[in-house]
Protein backbone atom coordinates (compact mmCIF):
# COMPACT_ATOMS: atom_id res chain seq x y z
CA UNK A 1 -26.01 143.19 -60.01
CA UNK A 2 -22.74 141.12 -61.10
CA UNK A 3 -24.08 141.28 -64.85
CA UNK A 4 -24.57 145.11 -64.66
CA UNK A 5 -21.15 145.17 -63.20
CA UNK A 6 -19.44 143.08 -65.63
CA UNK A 7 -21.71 145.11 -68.49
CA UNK A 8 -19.78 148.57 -66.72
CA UNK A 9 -16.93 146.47 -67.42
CA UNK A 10 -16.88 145.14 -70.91
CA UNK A 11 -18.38 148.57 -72.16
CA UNK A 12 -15.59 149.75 -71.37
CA UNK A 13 -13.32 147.99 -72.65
CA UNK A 14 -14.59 147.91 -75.93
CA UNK A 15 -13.00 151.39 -76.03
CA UNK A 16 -9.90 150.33 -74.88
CA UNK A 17 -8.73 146.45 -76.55
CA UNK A 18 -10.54 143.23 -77.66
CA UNK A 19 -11.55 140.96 -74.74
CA UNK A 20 -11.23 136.91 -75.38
CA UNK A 21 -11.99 134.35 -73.16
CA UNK A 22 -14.65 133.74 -70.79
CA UNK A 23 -14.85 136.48 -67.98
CA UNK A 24 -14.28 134.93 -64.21
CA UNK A 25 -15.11 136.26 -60.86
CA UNK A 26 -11.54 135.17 -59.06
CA UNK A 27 -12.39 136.90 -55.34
CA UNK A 28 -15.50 138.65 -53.99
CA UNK A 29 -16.28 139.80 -50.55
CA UNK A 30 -18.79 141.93 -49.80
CA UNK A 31 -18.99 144.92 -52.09
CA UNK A 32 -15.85 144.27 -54.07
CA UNK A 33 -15.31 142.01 -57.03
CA UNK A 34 -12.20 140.94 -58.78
CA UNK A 35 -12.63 139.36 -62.55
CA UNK A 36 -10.14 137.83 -65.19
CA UNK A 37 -11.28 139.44 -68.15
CA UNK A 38 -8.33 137.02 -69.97
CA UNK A 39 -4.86 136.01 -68.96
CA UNK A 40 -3.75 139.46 -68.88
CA UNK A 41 -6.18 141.89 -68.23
CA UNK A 42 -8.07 142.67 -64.73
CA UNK A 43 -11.71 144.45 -63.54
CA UNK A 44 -11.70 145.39 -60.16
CA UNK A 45 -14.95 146.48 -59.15
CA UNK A 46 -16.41 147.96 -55.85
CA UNK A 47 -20.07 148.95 -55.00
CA UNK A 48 -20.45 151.74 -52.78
CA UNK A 49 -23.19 153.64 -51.46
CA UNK A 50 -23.76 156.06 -53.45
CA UNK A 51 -21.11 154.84 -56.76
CA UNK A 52 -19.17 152.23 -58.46
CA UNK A 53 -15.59 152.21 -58.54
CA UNK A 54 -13.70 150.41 -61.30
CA UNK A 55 -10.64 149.53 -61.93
CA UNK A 56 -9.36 147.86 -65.01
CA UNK A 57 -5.47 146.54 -65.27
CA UNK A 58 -3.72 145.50 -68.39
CA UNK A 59 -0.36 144.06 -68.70
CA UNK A 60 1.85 143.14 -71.85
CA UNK A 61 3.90 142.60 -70.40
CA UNK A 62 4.12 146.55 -68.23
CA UNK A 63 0.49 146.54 -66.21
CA UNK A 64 -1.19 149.89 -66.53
CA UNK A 65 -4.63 150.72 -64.74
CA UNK A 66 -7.14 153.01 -65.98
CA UNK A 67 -10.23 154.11 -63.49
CA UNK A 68 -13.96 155.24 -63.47
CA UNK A 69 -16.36 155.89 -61.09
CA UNK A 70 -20.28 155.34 -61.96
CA UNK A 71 -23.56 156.63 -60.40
CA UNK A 72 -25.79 153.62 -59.66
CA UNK A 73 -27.60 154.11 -63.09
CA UNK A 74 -24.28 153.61 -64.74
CA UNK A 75 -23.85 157.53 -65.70
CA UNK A 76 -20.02 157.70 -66.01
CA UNK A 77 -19.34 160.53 -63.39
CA UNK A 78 -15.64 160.75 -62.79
CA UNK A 79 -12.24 159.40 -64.32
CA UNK A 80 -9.63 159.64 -61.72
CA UNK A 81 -6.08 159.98 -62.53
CA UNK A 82 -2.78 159.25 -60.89
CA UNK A 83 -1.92 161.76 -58.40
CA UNK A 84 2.24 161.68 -60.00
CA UNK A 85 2.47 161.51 -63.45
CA UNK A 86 3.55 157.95 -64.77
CA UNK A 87 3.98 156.01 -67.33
CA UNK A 88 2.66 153.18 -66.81
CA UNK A 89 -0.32 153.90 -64.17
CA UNK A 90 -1.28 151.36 -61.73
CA UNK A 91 -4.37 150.91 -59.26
CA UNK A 92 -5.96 148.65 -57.35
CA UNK A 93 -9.41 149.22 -55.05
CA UNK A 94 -8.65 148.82 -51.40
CA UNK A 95 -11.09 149.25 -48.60
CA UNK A 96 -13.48 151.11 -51.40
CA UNK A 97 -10.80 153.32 -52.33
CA UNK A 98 -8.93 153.66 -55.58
CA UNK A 99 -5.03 153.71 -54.47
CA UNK A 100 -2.77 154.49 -57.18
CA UNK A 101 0.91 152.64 -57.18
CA UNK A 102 4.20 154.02 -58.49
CA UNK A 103 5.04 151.68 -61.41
CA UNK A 104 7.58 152.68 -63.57
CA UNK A 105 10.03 150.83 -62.11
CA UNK A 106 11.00 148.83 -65.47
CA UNK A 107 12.89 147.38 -68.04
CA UNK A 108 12.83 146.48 -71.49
């Protein structure tokens, strides 16, 4: 399962920036996954019942999430957004929830 999850992962990132490095699990527990995709970018990743949430974070140096949520045969079925428009969108998974953060609270 944690190479179809990291396959979700890449995939989609191929749309979004070039990933270096070697991807590393940094926390799991349970259903939920964290990996370093490189220095400055994040997958969050959380098997539910019936979907997969992800979550990936980029930051250079502003971090900005983007999110998907997956049937279990990897069908892309829903991109959810911030509820409050923002620049700079961030999420995180918690407790199998995606939970979007105010973040444009910056400077140049």
């Amino acid at each position: 399962m944690k190479g179809f999850l990291l396959a979700i992962g890449l995939s989609i990132l191929a749309d979004l920036f070039q990933v270096g490095g070697n991807p590393q699990v940094v926390y799991q527990d349970g259903a939920y996954e964290r990996i370093a995709l490189t220095d400055s970018t994040q997958m969050e990743v959380y098997k539910g019942a019936d979907s997969i949430l992800v979550v990936l974070t980029a930051c250079a140096p502003q971090c900005s999430s983007c999110a998907r949520v997956y049937n279990k045969e990897g069908q892309l079925i829903a991109i959810p957004q911030s509820p409050t428009p923002s620049i700079f969108p961030l999420a995180t998974i918690e407790n199998g929830r995606i939970v979007w953060k105010d973040n444009d609270n910056w400077e140049y």
